[in-house]
N, C-alpha and C. Protein backbone atom coordinates (compact mmCIF):
# COMPACT_ATOMS: atom_id res chain seq x y z
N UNK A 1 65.50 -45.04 74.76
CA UNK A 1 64.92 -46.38 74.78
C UNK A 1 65.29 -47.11 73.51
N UNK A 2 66.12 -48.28 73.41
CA UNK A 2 66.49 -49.16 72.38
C UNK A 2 65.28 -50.10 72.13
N UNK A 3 64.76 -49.51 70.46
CA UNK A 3 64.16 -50.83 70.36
C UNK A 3 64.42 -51.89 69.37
N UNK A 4 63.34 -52.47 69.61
CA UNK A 4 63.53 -54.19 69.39
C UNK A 4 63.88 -53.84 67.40
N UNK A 5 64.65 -54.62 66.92
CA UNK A 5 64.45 -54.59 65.78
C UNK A 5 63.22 -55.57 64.91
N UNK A 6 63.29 -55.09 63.58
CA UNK A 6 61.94 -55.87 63.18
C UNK A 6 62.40 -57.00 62.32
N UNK A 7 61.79 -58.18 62.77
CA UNK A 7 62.13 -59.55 61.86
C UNK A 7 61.24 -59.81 60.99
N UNK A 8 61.40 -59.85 59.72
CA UNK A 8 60.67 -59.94 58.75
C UNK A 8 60.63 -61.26 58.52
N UNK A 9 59.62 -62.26 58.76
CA UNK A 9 59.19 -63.48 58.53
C UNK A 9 59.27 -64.06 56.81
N UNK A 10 60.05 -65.53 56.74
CA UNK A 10 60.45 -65.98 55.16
C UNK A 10 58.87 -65.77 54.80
N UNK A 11 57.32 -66.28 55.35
CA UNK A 11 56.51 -65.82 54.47
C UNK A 11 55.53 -64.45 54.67
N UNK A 12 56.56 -63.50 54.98
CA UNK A 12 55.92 -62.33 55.06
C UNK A 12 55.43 -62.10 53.75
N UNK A 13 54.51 -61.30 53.58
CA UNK A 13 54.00 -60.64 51.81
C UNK A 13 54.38 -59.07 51.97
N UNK A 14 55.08 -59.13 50.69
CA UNK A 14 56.00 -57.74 50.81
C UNK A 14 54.71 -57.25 49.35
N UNK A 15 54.64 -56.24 49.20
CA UNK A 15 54.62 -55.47 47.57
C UNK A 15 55.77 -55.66 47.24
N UNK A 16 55.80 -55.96 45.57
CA UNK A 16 56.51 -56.12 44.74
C UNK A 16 56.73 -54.76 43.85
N UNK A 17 57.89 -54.66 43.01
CA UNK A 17 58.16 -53.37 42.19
C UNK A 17 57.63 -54.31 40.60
N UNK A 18 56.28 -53.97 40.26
CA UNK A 18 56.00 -54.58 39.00
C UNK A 18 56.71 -53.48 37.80
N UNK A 19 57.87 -52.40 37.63
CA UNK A 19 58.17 -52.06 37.14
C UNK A 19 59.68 -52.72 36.29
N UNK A 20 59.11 -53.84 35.40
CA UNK A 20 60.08 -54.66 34.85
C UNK A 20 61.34 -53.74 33.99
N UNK A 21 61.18 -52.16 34.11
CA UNK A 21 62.78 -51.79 33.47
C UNK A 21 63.64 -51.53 34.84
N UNK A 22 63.49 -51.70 35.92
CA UNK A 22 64.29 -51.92 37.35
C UNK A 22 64.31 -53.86 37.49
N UNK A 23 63.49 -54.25 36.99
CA UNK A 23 63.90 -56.07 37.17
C UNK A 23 65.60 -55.90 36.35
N UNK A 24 66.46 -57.29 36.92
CA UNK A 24 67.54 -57.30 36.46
C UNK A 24 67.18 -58.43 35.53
N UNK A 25 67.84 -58.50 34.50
CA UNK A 25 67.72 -59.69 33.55
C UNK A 25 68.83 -60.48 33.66
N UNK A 26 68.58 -62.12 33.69
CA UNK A 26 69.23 -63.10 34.22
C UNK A 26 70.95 -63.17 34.20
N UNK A 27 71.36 -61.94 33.48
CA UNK A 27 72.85 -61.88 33.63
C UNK A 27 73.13 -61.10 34.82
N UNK A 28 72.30 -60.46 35.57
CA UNK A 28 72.04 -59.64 36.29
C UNK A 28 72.45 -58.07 35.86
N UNK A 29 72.33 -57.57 34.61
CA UNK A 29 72.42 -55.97 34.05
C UNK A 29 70.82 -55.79 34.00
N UNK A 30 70.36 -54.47 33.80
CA UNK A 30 69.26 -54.09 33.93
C UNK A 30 68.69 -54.06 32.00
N UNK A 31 67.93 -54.06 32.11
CA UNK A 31 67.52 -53.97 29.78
C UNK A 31 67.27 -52.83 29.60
N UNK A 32 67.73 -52.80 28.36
CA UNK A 32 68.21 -51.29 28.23
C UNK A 32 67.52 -51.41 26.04
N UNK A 33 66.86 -49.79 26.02
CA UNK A 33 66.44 -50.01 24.15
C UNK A 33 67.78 -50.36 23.50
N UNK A 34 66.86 -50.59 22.62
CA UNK A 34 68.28 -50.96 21.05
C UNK A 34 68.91 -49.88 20.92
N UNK A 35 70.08 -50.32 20.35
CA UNK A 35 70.72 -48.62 20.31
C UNK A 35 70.05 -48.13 19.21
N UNK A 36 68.97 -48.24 17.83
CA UNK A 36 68.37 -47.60 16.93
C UNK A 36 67.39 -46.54 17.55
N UNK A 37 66.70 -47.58 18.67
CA UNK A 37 65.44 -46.89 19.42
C UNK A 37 65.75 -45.63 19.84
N UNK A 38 67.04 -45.85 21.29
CA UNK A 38 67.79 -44.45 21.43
C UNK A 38 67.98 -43.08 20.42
N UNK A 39 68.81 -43.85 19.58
CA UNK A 39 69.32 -42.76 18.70
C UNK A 39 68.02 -41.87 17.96
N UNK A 40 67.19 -42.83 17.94
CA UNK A 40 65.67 -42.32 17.54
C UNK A 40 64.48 -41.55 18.03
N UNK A 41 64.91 -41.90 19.45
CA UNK A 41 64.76 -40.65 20.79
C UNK A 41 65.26 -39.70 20.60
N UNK A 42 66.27 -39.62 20.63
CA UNK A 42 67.65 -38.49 20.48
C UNK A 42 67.13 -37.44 19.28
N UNK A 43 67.11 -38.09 18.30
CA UNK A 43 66.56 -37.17 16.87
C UNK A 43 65.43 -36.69 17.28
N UNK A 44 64.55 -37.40 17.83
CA UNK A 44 63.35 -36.87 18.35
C UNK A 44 63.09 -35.88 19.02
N UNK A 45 63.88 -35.66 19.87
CA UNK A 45 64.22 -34.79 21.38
C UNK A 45 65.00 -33.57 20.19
N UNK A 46 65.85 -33.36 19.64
CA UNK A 46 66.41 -32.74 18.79
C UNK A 46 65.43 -31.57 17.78
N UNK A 47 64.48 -32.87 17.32
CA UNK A 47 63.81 -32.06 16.47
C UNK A 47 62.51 -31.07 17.10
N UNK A 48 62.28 -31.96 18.48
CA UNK A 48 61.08 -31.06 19.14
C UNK A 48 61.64 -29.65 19.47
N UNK A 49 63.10 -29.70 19.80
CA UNK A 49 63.34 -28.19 20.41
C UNK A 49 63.37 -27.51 19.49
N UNK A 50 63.80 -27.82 17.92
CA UNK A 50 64.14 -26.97 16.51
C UNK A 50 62.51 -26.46 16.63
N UNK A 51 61.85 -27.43 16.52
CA UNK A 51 60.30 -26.88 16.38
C UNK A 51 59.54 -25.76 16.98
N UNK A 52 60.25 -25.95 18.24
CA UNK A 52 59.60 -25.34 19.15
C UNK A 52 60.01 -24.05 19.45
N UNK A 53 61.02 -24.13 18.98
CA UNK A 53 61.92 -22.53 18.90
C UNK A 53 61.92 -21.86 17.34
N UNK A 54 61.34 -22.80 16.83
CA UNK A 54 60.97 -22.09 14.91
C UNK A 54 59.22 -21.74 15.15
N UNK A 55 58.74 -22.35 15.78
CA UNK A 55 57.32 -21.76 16.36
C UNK A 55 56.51 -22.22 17.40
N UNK A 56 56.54 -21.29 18.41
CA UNK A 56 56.77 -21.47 20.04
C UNK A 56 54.93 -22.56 19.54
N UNK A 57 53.90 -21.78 18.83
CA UNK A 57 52.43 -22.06 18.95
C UNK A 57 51.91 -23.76 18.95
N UNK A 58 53.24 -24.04 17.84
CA UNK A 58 53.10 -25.56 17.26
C UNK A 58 52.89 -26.03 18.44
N UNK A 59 51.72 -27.30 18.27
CA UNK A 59 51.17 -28.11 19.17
C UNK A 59 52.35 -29.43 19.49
N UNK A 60 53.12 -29.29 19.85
CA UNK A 60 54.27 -30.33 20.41
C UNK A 60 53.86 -31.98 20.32
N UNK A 61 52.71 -31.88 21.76
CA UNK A 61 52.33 -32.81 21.73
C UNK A 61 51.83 -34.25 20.94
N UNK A 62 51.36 -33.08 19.60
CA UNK A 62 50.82 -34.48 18.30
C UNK A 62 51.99 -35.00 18.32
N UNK A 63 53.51 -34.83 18.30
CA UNK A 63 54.70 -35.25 18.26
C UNK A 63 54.89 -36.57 18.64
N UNK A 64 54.56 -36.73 19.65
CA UNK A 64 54.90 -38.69 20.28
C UNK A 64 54.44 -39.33 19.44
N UNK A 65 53.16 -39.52 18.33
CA UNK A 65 53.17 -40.49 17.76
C UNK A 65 54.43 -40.95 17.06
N UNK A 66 54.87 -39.90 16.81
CA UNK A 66 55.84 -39.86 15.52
C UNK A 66 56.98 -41.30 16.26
N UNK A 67 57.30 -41.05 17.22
CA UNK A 67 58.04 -41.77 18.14
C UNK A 67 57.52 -43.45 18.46
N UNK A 68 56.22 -43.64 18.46
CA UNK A 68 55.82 -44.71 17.92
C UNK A 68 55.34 -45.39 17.03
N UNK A 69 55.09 -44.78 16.27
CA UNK A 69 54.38 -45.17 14.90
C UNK A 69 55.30 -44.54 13.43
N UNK A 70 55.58 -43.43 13.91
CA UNK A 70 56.30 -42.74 12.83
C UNK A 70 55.02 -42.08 11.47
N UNK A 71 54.14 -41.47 12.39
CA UNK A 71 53.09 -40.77 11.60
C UNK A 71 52.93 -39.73 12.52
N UNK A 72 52.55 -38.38 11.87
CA UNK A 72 52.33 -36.92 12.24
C UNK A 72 50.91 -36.49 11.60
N UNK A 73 49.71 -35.98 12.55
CA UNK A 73 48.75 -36.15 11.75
C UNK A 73 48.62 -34.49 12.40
N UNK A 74 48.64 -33.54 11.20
CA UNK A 74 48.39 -32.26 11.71
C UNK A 74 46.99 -31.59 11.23
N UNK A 75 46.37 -32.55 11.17
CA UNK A 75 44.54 -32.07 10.51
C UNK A 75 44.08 -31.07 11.25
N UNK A 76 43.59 -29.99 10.77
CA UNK A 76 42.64 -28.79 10.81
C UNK A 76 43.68 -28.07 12.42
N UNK A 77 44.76 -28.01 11.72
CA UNK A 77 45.78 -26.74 13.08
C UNK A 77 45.64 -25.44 12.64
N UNK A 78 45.06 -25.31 11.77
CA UNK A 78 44.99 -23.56 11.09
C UNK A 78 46.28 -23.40 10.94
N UNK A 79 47.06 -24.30 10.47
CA UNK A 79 48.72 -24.23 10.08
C UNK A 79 48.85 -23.49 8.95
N UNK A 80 49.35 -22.03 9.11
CA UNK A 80 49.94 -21.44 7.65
C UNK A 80 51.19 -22.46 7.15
N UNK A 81 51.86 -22.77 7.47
CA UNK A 81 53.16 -23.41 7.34
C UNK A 81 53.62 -24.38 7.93
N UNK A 82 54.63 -25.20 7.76
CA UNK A 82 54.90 -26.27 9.10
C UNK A 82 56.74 -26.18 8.94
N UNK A 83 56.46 -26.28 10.06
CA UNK A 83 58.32 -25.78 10.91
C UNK A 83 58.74 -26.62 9.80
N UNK A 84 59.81 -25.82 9.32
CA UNK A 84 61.13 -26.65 8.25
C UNK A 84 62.01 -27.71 9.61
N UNK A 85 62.14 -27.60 10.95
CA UNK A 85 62.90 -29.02 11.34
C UNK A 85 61.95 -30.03 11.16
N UNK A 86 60.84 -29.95 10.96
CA UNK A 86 60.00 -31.08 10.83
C UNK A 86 60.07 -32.00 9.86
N UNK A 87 60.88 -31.89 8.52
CA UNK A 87 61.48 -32.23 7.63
C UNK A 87 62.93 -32.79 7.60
N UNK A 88 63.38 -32.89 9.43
CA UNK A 88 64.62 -33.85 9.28
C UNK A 88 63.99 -34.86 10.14
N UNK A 89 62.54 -35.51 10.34
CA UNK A 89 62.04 -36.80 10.39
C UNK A 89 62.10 -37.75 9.35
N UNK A 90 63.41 -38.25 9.19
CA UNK A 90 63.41 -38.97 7.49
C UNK A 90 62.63 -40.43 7.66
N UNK A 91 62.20 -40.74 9.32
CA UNK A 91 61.84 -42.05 9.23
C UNK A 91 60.07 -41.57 9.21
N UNK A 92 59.83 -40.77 9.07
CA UNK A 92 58.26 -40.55 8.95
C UNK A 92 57.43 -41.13 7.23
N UNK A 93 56.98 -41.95 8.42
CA UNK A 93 56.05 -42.72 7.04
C UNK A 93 54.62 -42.30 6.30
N UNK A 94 53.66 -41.66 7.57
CA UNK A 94 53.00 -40.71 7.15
C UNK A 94 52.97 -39.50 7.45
N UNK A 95 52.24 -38.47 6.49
CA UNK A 95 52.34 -36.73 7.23
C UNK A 95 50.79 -36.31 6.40
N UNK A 96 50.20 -36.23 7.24
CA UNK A 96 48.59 -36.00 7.22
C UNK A 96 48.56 -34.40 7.77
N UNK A 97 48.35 -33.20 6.51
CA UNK A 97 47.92 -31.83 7.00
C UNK A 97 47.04 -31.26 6.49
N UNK A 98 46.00 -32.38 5.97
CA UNK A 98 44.67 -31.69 5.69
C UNK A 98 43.67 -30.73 6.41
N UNK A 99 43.50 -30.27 5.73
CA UNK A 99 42.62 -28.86 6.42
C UNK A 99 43.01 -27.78 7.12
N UNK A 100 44.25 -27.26 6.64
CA UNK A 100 45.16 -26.40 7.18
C UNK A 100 44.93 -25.28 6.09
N UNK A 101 45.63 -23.71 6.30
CA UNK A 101 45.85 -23.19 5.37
C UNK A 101 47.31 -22.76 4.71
N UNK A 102 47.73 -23.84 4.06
CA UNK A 102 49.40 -23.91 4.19
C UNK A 102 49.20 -23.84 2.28
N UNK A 103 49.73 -22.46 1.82
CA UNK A 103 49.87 -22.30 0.77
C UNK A 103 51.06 -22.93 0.08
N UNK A 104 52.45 -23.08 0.24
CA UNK A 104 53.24 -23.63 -0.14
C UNK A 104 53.71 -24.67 1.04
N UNK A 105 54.44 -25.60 0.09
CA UNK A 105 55.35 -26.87 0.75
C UNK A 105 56.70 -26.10 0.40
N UNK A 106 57.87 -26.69 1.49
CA UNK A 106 59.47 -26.37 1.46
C UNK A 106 59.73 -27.12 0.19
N UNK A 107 61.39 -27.38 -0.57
CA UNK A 107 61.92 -28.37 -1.22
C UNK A 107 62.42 -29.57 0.06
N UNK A 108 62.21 -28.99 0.90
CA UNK A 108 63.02 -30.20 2.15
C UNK A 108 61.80 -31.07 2.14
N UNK A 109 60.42 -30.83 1.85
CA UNK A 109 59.81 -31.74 2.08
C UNK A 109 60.81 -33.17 1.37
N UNK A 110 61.31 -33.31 0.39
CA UNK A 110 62.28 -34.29 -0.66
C UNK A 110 62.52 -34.53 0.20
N UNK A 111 63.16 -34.46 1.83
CA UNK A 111 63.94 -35.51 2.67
C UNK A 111 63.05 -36.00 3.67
N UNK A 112 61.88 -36.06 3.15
CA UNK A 112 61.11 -37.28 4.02
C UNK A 112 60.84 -38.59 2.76
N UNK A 113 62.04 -39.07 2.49
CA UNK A 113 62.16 -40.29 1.34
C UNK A 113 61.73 -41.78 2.05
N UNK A 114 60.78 -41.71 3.40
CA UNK A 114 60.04 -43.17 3.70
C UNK A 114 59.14 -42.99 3.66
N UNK A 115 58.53 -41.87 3.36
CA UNK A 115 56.66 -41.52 3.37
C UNK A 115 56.48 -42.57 2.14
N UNK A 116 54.86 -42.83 2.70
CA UNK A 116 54.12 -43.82 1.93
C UNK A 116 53.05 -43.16 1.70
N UNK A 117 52.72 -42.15 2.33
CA UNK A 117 51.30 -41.53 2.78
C UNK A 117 51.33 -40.10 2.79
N UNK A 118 50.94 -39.13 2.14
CA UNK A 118 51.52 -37.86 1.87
C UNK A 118 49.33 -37.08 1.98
N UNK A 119 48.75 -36.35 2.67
CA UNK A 119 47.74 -35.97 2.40
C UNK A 119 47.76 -34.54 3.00
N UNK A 120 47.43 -33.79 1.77
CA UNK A 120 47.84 -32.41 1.81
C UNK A 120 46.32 -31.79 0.82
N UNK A 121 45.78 -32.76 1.48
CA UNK A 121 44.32 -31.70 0.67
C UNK A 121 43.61 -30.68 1.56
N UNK A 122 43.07 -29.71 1.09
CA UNK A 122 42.04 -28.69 1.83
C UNK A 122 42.85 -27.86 2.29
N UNK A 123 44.19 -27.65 1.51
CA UNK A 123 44.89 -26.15 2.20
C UNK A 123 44.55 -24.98 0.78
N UNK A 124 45.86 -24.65 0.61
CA UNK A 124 45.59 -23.29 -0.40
C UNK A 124 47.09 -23.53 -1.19
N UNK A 125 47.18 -24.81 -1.83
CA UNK A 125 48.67 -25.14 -2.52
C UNK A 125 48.30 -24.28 -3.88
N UNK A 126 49.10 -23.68 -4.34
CA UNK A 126 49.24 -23.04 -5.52
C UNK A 126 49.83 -23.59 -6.81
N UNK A 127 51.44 -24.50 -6.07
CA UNK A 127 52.38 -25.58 -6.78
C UNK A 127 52.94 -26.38 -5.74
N UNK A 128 53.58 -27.25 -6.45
CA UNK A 128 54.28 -28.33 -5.52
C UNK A 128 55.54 -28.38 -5.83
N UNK A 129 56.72 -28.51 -4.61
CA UNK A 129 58.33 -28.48 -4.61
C UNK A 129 58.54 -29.66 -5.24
N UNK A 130 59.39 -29.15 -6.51
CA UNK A 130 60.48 -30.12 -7.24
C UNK A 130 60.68 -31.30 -6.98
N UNK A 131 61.53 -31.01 -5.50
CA UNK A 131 61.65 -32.17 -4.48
C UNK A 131 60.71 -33.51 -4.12
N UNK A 132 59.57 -33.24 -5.00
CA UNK A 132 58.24 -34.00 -4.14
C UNK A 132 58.83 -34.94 -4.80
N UNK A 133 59.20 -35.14 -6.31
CA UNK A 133 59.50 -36.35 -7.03
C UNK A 133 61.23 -37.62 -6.45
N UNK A 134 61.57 -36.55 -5.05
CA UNK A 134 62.36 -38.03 -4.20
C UNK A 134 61.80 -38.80 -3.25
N UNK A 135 60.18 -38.64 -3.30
CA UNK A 135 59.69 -39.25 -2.50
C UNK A 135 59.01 -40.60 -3.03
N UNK A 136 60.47 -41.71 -2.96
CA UNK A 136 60.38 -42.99 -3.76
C UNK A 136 59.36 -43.68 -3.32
N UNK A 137 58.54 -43.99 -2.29
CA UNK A 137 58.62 -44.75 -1.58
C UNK A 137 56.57 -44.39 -1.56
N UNK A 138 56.69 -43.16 -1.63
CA UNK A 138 55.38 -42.99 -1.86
C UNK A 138 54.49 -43.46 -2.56
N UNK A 139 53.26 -43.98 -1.70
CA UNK A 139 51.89 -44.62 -2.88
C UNK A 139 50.88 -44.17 -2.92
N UNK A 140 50.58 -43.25 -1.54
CA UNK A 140 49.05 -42.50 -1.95
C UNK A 140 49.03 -41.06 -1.52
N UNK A 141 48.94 -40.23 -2.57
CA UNK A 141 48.89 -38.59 -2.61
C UNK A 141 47.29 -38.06 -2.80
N UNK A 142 47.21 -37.14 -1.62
CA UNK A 142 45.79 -36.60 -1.31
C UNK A 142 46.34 -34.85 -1.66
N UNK A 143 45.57 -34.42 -3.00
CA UNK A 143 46.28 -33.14 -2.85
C UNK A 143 44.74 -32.08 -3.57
N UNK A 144 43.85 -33.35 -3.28
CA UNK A 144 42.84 -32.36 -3.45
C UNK A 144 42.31 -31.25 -2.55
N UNK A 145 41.38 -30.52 -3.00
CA UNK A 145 40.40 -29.26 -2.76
C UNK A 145 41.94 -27.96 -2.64
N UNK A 146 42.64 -27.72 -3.28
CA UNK A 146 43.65 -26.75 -3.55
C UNK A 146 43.47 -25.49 -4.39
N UNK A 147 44.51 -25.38 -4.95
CA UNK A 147 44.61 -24.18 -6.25
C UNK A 147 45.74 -24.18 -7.16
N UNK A 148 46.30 -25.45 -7.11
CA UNK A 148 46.72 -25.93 -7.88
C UNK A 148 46.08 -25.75 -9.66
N UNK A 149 47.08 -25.59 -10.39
CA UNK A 149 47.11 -25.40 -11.75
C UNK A 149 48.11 -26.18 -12.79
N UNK A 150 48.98 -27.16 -12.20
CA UNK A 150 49.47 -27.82 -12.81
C UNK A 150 50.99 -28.72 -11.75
N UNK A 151 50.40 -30.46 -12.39
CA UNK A 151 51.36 -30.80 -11.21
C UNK A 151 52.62 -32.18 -12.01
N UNK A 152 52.73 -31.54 -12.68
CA UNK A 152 53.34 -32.32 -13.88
C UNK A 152 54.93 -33.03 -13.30
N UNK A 153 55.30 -32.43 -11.91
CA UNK A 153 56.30 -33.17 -11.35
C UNK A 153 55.77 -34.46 -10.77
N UNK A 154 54.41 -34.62 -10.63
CA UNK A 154 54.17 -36.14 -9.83
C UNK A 154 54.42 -36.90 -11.13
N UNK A 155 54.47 -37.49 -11.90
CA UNK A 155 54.74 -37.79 -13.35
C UNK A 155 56.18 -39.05 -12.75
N UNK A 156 56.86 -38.30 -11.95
CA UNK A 156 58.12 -38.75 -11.86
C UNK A 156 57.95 -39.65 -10.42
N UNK A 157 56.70 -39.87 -9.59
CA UNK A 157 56.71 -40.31 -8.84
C UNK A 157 56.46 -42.45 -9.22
N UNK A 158 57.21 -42.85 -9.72
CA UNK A 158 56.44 -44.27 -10.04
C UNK A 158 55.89 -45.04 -9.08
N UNK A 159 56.29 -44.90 -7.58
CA UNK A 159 55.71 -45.50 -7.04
C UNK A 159 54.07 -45.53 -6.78
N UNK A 160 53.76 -44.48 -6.81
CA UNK A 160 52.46 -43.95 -6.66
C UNK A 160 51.19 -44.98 -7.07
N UNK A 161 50.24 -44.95 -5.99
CA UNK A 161 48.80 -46.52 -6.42
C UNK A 161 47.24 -45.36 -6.41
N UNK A 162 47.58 -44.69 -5.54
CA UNK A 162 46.35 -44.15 -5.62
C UNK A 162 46.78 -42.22 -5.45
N UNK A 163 46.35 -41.36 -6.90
CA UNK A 163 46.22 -39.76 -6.58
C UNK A 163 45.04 -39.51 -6.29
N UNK A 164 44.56 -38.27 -5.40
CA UNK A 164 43.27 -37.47 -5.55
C UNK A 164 43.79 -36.38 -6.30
N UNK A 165 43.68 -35.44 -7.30
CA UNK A 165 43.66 -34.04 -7.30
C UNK A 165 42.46 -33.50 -8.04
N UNK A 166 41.38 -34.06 -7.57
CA UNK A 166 40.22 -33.37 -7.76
C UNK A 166 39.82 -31.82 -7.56
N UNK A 167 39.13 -31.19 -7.71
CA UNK A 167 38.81 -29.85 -7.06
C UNK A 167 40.37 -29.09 -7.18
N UNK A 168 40.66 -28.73 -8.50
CA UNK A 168 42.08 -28.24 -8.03
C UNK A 168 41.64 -26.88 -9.21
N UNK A 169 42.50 -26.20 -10.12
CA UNK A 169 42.63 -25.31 -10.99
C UNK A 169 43.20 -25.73 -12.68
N UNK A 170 43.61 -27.40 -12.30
CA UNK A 170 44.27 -27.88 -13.59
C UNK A 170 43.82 -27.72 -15.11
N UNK A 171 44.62 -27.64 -16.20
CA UNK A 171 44.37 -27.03 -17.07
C UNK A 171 45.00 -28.43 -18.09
N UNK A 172 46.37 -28.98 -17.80
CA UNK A 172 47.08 -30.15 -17.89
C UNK A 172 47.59 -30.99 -17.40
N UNK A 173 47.76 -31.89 -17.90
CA UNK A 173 48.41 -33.10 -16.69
C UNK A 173 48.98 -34.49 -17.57
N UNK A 174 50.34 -34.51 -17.00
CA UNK A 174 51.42 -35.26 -17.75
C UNK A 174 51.63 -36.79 -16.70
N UNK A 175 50.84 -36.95 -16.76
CA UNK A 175 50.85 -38.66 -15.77
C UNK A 175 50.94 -39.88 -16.21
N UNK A 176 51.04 -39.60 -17.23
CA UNK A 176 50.93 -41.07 -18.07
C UNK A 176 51.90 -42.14 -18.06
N UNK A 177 52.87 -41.73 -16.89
CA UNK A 177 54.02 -42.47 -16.98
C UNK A 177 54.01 -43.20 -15.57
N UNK A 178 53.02 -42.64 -15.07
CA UNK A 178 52.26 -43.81 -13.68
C UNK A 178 51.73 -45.08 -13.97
N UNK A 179 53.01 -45.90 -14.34
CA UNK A 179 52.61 -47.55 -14.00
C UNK A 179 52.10 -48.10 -13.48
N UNK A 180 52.06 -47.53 -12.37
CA UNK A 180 51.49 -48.63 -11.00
C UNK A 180 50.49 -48.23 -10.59
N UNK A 181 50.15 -46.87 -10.73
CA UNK A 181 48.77 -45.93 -10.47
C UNK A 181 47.47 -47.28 -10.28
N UNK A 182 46.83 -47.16 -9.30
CA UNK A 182 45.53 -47.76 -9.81
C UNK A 182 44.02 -47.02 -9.45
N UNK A 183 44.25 -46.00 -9.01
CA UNK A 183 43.12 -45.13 -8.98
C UNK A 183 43.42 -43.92 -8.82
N UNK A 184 43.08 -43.17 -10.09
CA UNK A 184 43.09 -40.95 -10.00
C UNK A 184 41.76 -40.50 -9.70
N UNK A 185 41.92 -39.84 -8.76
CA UNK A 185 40.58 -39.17 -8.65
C UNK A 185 40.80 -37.44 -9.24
N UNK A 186 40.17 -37.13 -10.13
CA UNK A 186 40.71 -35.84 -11.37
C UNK A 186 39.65 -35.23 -11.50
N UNK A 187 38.42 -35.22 -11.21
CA UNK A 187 36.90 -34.42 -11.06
C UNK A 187 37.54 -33.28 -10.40
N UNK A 188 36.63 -32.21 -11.10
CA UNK A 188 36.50 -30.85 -10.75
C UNK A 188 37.50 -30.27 -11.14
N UNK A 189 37.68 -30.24 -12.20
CA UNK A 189 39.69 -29.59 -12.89
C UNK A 189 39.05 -28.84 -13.93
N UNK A 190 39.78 -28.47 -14.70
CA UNK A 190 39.78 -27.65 -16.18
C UNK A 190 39.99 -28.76 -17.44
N UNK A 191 40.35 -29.77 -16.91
CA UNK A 191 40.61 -30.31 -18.29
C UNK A 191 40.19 -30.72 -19.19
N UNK A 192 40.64 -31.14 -20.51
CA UNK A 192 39.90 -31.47 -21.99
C UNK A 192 40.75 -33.22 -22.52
N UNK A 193 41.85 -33.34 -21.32
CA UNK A 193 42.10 -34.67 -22.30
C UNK A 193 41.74 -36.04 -21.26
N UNK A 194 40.88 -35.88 -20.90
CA UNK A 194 40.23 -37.78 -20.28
C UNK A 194 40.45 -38.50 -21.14
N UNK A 195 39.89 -38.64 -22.14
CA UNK A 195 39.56 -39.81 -22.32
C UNK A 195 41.12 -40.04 -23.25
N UNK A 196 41.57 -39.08 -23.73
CA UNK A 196 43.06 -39.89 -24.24
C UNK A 196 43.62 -40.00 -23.16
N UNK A 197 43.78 -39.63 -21.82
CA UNK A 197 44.76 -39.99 -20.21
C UNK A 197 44.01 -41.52 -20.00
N UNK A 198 42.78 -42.17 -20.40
CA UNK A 198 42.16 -43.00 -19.71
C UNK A 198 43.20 -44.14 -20.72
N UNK A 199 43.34 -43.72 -22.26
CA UNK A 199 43.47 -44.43 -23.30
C UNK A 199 45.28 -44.81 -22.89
N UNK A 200 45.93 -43.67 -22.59
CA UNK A 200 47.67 -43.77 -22.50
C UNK A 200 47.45 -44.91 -20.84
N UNK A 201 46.44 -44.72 -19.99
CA UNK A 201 46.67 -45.36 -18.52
C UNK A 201 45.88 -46.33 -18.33
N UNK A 202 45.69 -47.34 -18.91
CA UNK A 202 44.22 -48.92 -19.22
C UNK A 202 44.26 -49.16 -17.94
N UNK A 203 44.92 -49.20 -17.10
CA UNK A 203 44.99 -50.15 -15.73
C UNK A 203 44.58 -49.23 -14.43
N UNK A 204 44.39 -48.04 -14.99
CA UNK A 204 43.97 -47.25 -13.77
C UNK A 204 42.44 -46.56 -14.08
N UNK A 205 41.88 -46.63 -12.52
CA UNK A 205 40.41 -45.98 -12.63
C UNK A 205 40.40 -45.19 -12.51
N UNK A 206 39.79 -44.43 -13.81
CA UNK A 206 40.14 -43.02 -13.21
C UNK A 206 38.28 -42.23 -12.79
N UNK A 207 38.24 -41.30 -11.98
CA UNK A 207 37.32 -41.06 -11.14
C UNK A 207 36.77 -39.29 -11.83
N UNK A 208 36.53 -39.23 -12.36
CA UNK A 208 35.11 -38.17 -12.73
C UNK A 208 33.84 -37.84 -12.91
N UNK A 209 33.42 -36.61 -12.38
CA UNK A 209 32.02 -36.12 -13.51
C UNK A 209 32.13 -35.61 -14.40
């Protein structure tokens, strides 16, 4: 039995595909990311498998922010360590791993040179990598509740506006060459020279009992 075919009337109401990356754009090609965005995928996709094959446990998922925002917030993962590919995110602006128990940092941390935002308090740091002082770009370091005993490489950080290293093991501290500093928070340390650090740094508040 042949049947009738179906005539679709000019004001029939169809559903529409509201999925505007299938709309064609008025040259008629489809839109497509910047090629930065891509390539930024790509690194992305790159670095999740390094991760994931340097430690199957790592939670993957916190990962997408990184992809939009370009911040990694690994608070309270019971992280002994954090995967060394995680350190070829050079466009990561913040890296938040407070409350972990991550006794040392790599020297690769040095190649995350766009961080602005570095908070590494409440683990079990002992010292800090060399390297920390290529992180130009940096302005606020959280490196309290540690075991830290001396951190005389931030010295070299000028960008720096606001330190915590309160609650640490410090005995000395060579900072005086923080220009731009405008608030240390330095309570709960070992030390004996405040009030000449307050005298070498006029422009910064500094925070003790």
């Amino acid at each position: 039995m042949i049947r009738n075919p179906i005539i679709t009337q000019p004001n029939d109401r169809r559903l529409t595909d509201n999925n505007t990356s299938k709309q064609p754009t008025p040259n008629g090609s489809k839109p497509t990311l910047p090629a930065d965005k891509i390539d930024h995928c790509k690194k992305l996709g790159n670095t999740l498998y390094k991760v994931q094959k340097e430690m199957p446990s790592f939670p993957i998922k916190l990962m997408y922010k990184v992809l939009e925002d370009d911040k990694l917030n690994l608070t309270d993962k019971k992280l002994l360590a954090i995967p060394l590919a995680l350190f070829e995110l050079s466009t990561l602006k913040e890296l938040n791993i407070n409350g972990n128990v991550i006794s040392t940092l790599p020297e690769e941390l040095g190649n995350l040179t766009k961080l602005t935002k570095l908070d590494a308090s409440n683990n079990r740091l002992t010292d800090l990598p060399e390297s920390i002082k290529d992180l130009t770009d940096l302005k606020e370091l959280f490196i309290n509740i540690n075991q830290l005993t001396e951190c005389n490489t931030l010295g070299k950080i000028k960008s720096l506006t606001t330190l915590n290293i309160q609650s640490n093991n410090l005995t000395s501290l060579h900072i005086d060459g923080l220009q731009n500093l405008k608030t240390l928070y330095i309570d709960h340390n070992h030390l004996t020279i405040l009030k000449e650090l307050q005298k070498k740094m006029p422009m910064t508040k500094v925070i003790y009992k």
